[in-house]
N, C-alpha and C. Protein backbone atom coordinates (compact mmCIF):
# COMPACT_ATOMS: atom_id res chain seq x y z
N UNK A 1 -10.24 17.14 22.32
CA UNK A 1 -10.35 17.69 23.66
C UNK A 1 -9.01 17.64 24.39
N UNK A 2 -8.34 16.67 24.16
CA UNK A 2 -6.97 16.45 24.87
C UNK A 2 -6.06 17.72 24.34
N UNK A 3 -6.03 18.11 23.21
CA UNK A 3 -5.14 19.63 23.08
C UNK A 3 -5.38 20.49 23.57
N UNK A 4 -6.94 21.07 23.90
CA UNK A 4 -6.89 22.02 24.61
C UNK A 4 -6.30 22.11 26.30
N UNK A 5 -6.83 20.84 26.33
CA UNK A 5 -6.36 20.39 27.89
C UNK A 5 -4.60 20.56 27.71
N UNK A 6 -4.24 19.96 27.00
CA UNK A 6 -2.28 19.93 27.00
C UNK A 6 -1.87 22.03 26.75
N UNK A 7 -2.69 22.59 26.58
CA UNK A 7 -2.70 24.01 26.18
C UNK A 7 -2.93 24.72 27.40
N UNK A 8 -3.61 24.05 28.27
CA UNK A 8 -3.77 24.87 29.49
C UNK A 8 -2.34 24.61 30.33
N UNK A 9 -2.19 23.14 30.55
CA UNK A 9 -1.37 22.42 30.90
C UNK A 9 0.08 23.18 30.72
N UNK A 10 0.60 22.98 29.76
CA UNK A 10 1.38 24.17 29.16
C UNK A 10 1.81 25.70 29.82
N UNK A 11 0.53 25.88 29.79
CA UNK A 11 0.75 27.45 29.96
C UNK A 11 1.31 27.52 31.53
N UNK A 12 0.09 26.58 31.88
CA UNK A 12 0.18 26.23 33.70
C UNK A 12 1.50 26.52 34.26
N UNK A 13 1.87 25.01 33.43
CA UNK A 13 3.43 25.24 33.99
C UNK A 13 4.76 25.76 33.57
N UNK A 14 4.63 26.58 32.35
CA UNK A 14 5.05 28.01 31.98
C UNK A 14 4.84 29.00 32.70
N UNK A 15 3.67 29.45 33.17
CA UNK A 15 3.52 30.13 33.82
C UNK A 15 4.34 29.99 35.70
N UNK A 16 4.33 29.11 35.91
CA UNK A 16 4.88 28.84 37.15
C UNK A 16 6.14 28.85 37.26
N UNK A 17 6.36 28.36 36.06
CA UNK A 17 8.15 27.82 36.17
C UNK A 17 8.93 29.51 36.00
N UNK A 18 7.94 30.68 34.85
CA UNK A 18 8.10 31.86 34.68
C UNK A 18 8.57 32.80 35.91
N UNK A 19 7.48 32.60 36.61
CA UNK A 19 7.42 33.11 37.52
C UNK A 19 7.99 32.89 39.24
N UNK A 20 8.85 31.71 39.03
CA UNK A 20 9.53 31.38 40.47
C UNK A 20 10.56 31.19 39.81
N UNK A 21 11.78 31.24 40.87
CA UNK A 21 13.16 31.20 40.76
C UNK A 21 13.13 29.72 40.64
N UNK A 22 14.62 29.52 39.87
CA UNK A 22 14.43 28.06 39.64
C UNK A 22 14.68 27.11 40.69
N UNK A 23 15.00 27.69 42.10
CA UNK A 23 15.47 26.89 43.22
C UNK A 23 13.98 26.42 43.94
N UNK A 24 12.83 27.37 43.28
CA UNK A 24 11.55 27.18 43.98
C UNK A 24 11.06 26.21 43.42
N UNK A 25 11.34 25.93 42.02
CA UNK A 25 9.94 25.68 41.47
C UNK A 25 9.69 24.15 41.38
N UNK A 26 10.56 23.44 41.60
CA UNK A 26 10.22 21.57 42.29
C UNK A 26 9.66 21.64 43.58
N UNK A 27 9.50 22.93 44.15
CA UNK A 27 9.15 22.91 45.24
C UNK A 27 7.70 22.79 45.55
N UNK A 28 7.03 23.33 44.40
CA UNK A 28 5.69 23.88 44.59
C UNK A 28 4.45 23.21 44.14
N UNK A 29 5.41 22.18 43.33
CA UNK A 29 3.84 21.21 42.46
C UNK A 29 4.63 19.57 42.95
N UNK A 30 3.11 19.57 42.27
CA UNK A 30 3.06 17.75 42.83
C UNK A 30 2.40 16.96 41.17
N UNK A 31 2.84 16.23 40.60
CA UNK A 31 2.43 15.73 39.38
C UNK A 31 1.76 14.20 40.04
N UNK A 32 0.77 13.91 38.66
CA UNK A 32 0.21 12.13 39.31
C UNK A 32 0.66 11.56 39.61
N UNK A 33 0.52 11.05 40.79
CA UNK A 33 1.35 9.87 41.28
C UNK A 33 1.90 10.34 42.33
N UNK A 34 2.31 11.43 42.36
CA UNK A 34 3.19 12.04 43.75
C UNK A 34 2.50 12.07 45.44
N UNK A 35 3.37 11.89 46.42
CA UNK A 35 2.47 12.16 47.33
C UNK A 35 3.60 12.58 48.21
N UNK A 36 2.79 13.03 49.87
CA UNK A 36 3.14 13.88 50.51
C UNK A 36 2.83 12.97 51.92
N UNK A 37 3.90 12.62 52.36
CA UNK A 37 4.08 11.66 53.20
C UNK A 37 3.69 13.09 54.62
N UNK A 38 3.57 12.40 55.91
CA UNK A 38 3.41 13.50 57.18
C UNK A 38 4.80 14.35 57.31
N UNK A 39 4.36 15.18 57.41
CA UNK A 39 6.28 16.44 57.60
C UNK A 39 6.22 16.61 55.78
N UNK A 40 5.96 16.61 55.17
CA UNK A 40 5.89 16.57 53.89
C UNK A 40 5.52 17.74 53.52
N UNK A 41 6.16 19.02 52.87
CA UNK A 41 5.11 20.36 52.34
C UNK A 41 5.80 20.66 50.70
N UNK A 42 4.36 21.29 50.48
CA UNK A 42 5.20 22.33 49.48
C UNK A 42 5.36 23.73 49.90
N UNK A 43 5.63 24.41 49.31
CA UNK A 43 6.84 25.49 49.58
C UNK A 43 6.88 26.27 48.57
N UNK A 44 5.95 27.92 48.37
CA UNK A 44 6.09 28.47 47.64
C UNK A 44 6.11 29.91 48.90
N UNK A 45 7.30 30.91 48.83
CA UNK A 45 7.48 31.93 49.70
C UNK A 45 6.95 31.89 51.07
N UNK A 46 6.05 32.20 51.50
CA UNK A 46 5.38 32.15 52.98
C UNK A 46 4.35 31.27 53.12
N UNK A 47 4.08 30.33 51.75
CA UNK A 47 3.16 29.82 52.32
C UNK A 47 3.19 28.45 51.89
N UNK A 48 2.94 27.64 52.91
CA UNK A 48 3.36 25.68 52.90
C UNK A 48 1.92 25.02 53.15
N UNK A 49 1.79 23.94 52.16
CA UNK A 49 0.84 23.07 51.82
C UNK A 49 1.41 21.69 52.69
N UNK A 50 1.15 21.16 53.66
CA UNK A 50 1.37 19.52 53.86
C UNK A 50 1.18 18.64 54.29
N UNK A 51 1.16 17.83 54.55
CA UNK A 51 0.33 15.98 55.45
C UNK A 51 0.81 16.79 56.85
N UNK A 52 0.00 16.08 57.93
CA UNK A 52 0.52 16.88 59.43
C UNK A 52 0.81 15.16 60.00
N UNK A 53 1.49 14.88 61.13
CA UNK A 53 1.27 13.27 61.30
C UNK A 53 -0.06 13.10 61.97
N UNK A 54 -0.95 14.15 62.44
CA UNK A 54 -2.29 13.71 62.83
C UNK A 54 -3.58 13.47 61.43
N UNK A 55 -2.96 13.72 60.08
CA UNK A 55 -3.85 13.46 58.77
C UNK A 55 -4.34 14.50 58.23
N UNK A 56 -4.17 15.39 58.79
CA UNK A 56 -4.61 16.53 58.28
C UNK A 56 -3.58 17.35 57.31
N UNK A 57 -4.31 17.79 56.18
CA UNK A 57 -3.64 18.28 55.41
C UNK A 57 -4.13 19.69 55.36
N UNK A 58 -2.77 20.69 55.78
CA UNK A 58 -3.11 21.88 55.54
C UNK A 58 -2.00 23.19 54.75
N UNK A 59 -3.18 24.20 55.02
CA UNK A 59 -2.23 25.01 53.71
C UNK A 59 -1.93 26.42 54.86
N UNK A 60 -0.89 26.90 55.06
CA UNK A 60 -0.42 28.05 55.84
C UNK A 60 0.17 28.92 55.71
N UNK A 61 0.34 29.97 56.24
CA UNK A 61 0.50 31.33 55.60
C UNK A 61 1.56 31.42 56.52
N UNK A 62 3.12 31.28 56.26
CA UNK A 62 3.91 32.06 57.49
C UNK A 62 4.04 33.82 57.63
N UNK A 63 3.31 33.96 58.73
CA UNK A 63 3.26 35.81 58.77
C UNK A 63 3.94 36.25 59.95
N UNK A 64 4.99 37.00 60.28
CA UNK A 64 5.89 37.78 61.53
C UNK A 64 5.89 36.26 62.27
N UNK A 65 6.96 35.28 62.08
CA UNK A 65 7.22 34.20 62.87
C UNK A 65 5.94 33.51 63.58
N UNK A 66 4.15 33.64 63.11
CA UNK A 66 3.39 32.62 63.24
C UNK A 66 2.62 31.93 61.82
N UNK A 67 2.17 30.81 62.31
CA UNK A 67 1.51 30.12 61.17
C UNK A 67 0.12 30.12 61.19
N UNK A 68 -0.46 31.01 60.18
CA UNK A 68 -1.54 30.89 60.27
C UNK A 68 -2.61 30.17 59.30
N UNK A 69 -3.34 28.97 60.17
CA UNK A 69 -3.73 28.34 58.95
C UNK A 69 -4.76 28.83 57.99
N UNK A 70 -4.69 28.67 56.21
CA UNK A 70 -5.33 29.25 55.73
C UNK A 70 -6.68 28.27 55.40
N UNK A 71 -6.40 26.81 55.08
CA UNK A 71 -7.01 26.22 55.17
C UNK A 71 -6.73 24.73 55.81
N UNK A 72 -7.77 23.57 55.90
CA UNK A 72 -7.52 22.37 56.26
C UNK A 72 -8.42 21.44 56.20
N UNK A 73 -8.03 19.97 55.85
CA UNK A 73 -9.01 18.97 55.13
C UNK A 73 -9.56 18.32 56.71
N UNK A 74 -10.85 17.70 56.63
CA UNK A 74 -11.74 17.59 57.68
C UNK A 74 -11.15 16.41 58.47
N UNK A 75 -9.53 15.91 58.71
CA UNK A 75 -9.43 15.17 58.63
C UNK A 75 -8.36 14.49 60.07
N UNK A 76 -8.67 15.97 60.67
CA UNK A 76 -7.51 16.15 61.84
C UNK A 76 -7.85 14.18 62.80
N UNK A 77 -6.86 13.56 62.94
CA UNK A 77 -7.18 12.48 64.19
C UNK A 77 -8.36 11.59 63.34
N UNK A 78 -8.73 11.50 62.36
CA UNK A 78 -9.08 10.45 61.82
C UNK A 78 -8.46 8.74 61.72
N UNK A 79 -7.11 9.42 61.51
CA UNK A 79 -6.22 8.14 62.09
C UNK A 79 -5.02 8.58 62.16
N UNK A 80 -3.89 7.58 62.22
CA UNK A 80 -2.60 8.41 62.86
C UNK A 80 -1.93 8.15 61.68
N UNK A 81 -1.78 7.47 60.46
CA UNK A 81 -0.58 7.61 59.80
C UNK A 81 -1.44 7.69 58.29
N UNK A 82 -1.30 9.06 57.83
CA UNK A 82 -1.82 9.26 56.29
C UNK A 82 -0.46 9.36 55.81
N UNK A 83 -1.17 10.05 54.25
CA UNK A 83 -0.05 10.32 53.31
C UNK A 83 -1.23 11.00 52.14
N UNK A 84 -1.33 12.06 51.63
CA UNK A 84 -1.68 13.19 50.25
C UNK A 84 -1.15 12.09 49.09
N UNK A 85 -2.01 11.89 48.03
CA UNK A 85 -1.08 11.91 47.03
C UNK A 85 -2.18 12.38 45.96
N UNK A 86 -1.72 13.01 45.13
CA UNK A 86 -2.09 13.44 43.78
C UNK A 86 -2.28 12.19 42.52
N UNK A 87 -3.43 11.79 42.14
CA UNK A 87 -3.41 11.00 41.36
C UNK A 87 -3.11 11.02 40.11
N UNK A 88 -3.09 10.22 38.85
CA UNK A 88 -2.73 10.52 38.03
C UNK A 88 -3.99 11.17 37.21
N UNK A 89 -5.59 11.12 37.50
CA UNK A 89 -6.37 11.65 37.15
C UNK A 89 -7.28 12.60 37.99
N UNK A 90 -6.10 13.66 38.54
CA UNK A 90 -6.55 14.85 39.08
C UNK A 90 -7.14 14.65 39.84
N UNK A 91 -7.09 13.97 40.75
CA UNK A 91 -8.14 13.72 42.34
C UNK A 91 -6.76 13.50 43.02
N UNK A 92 -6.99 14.63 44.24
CA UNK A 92 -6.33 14.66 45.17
C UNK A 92 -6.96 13.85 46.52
N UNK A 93 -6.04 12.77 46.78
CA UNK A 93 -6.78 12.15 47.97
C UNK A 93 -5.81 11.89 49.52
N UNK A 94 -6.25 12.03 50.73
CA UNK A 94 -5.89 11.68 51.81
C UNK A 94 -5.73 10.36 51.88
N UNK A 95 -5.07 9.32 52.16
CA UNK A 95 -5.05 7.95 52.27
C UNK A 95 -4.45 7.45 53.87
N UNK A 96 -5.60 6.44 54.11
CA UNK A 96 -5.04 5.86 55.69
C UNK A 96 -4.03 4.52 55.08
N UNK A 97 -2.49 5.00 55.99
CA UNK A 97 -1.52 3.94 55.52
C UNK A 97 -1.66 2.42 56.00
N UNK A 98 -2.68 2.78 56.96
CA UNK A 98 -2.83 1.44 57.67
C UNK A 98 -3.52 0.53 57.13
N UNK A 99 -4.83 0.92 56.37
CA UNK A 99 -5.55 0.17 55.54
C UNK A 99 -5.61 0.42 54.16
N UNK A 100 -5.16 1.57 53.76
CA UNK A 100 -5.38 2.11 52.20
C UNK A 100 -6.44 2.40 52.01
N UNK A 101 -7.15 2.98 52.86
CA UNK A 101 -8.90 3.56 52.40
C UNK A 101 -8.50 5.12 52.56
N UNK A 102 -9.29 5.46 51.49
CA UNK A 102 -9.49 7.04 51.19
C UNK A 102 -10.16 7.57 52.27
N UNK A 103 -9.67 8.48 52.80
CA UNK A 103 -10.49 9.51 53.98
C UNK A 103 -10.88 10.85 53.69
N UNK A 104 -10.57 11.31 52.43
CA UNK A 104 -10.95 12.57 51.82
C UNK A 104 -10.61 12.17 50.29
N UNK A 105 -10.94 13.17 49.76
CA UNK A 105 -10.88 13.30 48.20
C UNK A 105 -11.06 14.86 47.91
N UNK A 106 -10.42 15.20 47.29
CA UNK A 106 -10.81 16.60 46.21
C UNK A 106 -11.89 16.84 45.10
N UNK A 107 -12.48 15.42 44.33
CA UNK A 107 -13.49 15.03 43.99
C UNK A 107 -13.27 15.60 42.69
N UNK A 108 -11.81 15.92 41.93
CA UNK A 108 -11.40 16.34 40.96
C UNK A 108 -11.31 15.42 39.65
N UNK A 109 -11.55 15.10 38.79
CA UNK A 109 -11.09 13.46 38.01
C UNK A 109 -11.02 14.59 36.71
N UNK A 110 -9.13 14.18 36.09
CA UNK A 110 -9.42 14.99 34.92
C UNK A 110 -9.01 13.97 34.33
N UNK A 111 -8.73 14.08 32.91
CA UNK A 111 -8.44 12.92 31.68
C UNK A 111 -6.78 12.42 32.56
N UNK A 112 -6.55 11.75 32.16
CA UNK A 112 -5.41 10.55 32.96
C UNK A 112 -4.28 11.47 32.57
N UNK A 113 -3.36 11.34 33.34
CA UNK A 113 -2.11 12.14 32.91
C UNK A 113 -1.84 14.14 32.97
N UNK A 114 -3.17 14.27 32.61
CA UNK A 114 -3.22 15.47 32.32
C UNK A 114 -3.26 16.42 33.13
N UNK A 115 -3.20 17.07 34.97
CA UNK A 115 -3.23 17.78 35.67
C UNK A 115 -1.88 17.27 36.13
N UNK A 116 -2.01 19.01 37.34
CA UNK A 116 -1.00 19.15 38.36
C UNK A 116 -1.24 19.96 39.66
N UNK A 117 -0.94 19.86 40.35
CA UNK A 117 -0.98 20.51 41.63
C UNK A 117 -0.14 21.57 41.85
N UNK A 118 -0.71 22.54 42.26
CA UNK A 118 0.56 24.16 42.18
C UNK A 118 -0.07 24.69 43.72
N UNK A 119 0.85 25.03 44.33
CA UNK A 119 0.97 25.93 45.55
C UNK A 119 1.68 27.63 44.78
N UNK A 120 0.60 28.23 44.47
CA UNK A 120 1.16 29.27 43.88
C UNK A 120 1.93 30.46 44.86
N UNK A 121 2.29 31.32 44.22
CA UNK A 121 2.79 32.66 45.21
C UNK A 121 2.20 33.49 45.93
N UNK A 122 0.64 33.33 45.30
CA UNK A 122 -0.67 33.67 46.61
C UNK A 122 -0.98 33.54 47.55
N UNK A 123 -0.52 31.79 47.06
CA UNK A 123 -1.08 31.20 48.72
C UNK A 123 -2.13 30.34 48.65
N UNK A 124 -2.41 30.15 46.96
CA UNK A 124 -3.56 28.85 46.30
C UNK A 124 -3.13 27.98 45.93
N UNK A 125 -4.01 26.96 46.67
CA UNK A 125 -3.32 25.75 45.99
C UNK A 125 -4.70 25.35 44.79
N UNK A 126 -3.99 25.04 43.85
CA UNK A 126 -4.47 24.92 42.21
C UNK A 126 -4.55 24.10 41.80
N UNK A 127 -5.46 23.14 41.68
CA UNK A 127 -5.46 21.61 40.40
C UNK A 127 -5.37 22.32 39.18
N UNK A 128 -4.70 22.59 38.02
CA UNK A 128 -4.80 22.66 36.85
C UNK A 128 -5.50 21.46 36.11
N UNK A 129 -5.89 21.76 35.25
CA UNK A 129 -6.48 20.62 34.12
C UNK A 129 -7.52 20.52 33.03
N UNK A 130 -8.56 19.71 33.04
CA UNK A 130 -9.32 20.23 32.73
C UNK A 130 -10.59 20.54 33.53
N UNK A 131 -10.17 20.23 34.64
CA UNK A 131 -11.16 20.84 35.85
C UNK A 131 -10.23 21.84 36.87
N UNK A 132 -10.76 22.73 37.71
CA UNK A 132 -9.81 23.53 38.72
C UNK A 132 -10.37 23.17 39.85
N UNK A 133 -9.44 22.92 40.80
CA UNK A 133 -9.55 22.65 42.00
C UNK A 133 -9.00 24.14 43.15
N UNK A 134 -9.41 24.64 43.98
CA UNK A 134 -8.64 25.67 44.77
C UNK A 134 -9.14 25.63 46.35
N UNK A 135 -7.96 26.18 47.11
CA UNK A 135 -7.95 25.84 48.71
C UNK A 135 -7.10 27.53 48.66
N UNK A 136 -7.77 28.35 49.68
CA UNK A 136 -8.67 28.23 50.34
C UNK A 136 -9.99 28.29 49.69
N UNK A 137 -10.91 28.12 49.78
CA UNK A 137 -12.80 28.22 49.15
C UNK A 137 -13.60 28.88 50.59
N UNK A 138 -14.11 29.80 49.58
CA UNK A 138 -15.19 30.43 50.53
C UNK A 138 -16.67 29.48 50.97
N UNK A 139 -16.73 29.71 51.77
CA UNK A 139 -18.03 28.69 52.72
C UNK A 139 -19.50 29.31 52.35
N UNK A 140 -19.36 30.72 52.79
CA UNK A 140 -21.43 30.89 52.43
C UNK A 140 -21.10 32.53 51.81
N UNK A 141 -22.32 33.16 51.96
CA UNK A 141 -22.30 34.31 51.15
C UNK A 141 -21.58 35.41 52.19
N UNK A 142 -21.75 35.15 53.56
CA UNK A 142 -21.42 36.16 54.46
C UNK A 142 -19.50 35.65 55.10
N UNK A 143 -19.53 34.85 54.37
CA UNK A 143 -17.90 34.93 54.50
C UNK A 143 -16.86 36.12 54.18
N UNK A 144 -15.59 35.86 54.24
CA UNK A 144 -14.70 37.21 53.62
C UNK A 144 -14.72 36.85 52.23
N UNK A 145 -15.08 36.33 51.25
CA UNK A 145 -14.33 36.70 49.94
C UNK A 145 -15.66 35.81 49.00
N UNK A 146 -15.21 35.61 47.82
CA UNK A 146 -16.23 34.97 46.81
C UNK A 146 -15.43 33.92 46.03
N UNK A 147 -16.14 32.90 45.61
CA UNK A 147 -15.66 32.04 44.47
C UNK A 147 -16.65 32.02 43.61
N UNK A 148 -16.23 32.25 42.49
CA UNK A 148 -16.80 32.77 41.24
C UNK A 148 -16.75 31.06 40.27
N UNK A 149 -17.86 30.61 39.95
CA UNK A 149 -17.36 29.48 38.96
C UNK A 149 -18.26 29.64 37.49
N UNK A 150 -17.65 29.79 36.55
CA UNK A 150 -18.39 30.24 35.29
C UNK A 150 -18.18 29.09 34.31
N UNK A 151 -18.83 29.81 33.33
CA UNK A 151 -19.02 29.09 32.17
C UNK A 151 -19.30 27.21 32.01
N UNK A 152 -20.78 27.19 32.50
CA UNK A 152 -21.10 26.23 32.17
C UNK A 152 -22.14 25.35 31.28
N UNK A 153 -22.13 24.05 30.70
CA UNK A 153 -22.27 23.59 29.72
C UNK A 153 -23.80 23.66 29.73
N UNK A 154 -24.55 23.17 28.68
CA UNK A 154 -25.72 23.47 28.65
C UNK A 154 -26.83 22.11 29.21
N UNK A 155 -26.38 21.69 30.18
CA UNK A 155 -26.72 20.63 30.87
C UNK A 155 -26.24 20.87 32.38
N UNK A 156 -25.52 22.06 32.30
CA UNK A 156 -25.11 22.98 33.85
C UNK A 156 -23.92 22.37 34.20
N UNK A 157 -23.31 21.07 33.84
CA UNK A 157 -22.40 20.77 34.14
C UNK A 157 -20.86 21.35 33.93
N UNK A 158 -20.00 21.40 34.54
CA UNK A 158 -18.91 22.29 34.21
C UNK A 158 -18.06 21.89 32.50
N UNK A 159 -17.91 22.47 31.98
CA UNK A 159 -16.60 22.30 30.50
C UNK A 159 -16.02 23.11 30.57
N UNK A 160 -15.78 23.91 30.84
CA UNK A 160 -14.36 24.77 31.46
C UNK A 160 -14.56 25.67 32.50
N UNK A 161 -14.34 25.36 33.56
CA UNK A 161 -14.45 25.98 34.93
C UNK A 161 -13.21 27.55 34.89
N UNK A 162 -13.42 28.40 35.22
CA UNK A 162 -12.93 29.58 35.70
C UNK A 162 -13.33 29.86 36.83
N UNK A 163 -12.52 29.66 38.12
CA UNK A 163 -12.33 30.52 38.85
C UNK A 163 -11.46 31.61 39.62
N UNK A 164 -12.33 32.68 40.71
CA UNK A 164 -11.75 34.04 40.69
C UNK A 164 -11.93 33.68 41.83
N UNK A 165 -11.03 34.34 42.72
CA UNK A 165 -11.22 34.49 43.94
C UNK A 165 -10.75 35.78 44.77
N UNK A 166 -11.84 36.13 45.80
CA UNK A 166 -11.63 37.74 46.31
C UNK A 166 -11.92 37.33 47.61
N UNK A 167 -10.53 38.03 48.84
CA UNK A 167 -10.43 37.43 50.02
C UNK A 167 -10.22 38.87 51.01
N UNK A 168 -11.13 39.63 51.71
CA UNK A 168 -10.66 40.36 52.66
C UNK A 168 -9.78 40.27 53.57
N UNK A 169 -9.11 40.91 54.27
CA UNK A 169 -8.55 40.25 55.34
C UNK A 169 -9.13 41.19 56.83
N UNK A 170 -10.13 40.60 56.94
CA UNK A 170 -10.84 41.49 58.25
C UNK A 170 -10.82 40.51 59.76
């Protein structure tokens, strides 16, 4: 199971590194262990992923000199000094610096070592691995767009997640 996972892995970040200039591309992912202190973003063309100093972590679209947020973790004023960090088994978590308790989670857990975090050129932010994680996510059926999650195991549980995502802009 671990090769296929190092195969996605691979491509992942082939594919990323392919596709951004090389001045971008430390810019845009976060590997286990990494984190994202407040003022902290990533940085792929117009659009920045990062800790805010009120805890909130969000993802924004710069469009004609405003920021518009695309998404954000439930986490605004929960407390005053977080920090993001990407674990080493694909769970992305909010952490209060004051006590070290988790205030959010991504609820992602892939085999140890094996994911990464990508702020792509879309404007998604991506857990690769052997699970997918993505921001922004559509809320109900009458929203603008769809998340599509397929192919699952015969116990319904996910073994290789695919998702698609389709976003109006109305």
């Amino acid at each position: 199971m671990a090769a296929p996972v190092m195969h996605v892995l691979s491509a992942a970040v082939l594919l990323g590194l392919f596709f951004l200039p090389s001045s971008m591309a430390a810019h845009n992912i976060l590997y286990g262990g990494e984190k994202l202190y407040a003022d902290g973003y990533l940085v792929n063309g117009d659009y920045y992923f990062g800790m805010q100093f009120d805890c909130a972590l969000v993802l924004y679209h710069h469009v004609e000199e405003e920021d518009q947020v695309l998404w954000s973790s439930p986490t605004n004023g929960v407390a005053k000094d977080c920090f993001a960090q990407f674990q080493d088994n694909g769970n992305l978590v909010i952490i209060n610096s004051e006590n070290q308790d988790v205030i959010w989670a991504s609820n992602t857990n892939a085999l140890e070592g094996q994911s990464i975090l990508v702020l792509q050129r879309d404007g998604k932010v991506v857990i690769y691995g052997d699970r997918l994680w993505t921001r922004p996510q559509l809320k109900t059926a009458d929203s603008k767009g769809a998340v599509v999650i397929a192919d699952k195991g015969h116990n319904d549980a996910p073994t290789n997640r695919k998702i698609a995502m389709a976003v109006t802009n109305n």
